[in-house]
C-alpha atoms as a PDB file:
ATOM      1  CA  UNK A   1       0.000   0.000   0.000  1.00  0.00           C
ATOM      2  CA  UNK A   2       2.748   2.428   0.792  1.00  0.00           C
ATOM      3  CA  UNK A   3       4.498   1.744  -2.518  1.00  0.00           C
ATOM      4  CA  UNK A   4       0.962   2.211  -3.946  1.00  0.00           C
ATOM      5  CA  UNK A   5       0.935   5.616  -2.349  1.00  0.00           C
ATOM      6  CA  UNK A   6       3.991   6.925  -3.502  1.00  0.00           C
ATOM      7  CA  UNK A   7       4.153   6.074  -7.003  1.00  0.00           C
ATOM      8  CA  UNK A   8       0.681   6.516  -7.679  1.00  0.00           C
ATOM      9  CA  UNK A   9       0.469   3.575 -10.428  1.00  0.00           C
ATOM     10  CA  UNK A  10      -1.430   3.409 -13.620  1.00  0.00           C
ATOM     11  CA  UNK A  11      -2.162  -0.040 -13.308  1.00  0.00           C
ATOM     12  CA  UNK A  12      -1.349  -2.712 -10.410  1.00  0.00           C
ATOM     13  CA  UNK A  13      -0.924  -6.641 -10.877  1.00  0.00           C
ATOM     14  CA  UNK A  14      -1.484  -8.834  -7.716  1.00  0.00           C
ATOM     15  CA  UNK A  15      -0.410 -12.524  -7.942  1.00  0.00           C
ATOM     16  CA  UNK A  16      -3.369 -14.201  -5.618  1.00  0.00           C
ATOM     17  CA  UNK A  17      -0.937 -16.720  -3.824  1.00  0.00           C
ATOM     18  CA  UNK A  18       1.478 -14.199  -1.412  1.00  0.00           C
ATOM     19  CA  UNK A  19       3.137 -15.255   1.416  1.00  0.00           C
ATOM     20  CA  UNK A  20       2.194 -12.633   3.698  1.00  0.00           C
ATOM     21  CA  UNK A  21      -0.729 -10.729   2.551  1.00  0.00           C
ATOM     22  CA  UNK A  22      -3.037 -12.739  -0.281  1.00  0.00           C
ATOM     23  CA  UNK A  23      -3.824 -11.069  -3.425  1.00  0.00           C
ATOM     24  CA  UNK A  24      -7.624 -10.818  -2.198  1.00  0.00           C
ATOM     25  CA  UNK A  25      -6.199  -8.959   1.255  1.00  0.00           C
ATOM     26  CA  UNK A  26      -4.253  -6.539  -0.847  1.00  0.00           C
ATOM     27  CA  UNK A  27      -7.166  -5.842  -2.949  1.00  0.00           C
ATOM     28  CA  UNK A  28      -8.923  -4.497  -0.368  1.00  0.00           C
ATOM     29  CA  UNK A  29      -6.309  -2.553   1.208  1.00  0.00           C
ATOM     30  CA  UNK A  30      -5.489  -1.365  -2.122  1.00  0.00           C
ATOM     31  CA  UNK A  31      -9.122  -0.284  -2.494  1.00  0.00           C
ATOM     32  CA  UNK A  32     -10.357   0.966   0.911  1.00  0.00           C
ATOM     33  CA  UNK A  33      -8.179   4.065  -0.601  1.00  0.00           C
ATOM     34  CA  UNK A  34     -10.516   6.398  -2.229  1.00  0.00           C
ATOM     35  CA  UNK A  35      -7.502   7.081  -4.798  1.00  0.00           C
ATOM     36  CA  UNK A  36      -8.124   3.914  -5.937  1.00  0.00           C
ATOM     37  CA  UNK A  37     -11.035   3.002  -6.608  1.00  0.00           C
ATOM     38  CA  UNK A  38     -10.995   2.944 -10.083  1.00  0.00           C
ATOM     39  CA  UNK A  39      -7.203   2.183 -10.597  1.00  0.00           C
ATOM     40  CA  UNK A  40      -7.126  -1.063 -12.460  1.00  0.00           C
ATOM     41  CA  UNK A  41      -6.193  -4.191 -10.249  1.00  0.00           C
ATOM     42  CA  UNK A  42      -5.070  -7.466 -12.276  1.00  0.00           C
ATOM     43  CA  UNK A  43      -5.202 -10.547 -10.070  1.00  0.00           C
ATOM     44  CA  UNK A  44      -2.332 -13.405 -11.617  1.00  0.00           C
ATOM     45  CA  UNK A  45      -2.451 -16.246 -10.489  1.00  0.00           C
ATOM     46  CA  UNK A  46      -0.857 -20.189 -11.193  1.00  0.00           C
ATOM     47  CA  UNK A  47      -3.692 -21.893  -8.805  1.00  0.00           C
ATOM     48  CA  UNK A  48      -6.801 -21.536 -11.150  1.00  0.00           C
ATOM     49  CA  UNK A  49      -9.737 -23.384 -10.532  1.00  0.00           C
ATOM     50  CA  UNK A  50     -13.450 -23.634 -12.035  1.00  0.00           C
ATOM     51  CA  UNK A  51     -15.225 -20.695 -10.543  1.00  0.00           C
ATOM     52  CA  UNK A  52     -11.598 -18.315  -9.181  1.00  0.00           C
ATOM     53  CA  UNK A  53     -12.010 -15.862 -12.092  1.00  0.00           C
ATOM     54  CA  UNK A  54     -15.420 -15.266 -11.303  1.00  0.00           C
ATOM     55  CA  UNK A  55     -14.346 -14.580  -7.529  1.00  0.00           C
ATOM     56  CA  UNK A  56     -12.059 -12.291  -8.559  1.00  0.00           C
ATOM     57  CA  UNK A  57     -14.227 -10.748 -10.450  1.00  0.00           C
ATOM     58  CA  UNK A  58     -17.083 -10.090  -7.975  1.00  0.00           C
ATOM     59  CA  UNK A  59     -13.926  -9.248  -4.751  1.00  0.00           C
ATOM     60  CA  UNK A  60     -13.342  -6.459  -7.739  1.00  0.00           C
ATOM     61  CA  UNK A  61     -10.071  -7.344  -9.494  1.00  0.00           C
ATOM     62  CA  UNK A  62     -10.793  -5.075 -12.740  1.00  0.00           C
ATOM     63  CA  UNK A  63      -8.858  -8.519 -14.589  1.00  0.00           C
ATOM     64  CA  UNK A  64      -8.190 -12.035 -14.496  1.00  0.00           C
ATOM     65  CA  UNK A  65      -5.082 -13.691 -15.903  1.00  0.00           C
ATOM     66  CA  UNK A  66      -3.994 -17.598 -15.307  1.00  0.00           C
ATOM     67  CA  UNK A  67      -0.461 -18.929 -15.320  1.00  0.00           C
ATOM     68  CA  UNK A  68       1.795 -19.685 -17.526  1.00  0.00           C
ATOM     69  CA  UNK A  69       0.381 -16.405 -19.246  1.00  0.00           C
ATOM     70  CA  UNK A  70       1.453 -15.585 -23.129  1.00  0.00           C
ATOM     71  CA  UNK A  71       3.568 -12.384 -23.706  1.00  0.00           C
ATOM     72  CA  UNK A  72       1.660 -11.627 -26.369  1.00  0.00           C
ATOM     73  CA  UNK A  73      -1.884 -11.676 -24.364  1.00  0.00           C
ATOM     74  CA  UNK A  74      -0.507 -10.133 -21.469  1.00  0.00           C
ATOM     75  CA  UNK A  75       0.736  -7.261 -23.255  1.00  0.00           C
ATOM     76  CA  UNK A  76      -3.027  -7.002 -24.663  1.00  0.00           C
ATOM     77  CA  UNK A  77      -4.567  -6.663 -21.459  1.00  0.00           C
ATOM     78  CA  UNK A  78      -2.682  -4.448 -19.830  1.00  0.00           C
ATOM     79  CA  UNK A  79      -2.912  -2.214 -23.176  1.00  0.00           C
ATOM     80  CA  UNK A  80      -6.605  -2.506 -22.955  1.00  0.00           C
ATOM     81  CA  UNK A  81      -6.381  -1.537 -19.282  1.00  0.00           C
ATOM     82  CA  UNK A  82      -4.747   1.499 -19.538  1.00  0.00           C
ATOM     83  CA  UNK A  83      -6.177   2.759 -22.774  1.00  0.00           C
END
């Protein structure tokens, strides 16, 4: 969050699976922030299962991208994000 603070992103990835804080957790630290409320948030994450996407979704990740992720599509997201 502090990092989040002082660089004031354009976009932020999360990974879901963190050691300390989850991707969800950070989420909504990120987003208890008034400043960021609309920042795009992708979650990325190597776990997927039937259903996570969706979570993510609803917890309000603005994306959803599964491991092992193409260059090529990644790149295409986060374009489309920050357009």
């Amino acid at each position: 969050m502090q990092v989040a603070l002082q660089v004031q992103p354009d976009l932020i990835v999360l990974d879901l699976q963190m050691p300390t804080l989850d991707g969800f957790g950070a989420l909504d630290l990120i987003r208890s922030d008034a400043r960021f409320a609309d920042l795009p948030i992708v979650a990325l994450t190597a776990s997927a299962m039937q259903g996570d996407r969706e979570k993510a979704l609803a917890a309000g990740f603005t994306s959803y991208i599964s491991k092992p992720v193409k260059l090529s599509f990644l790149r295409a997201e986060l374009a489309r994000l920050l357009s």
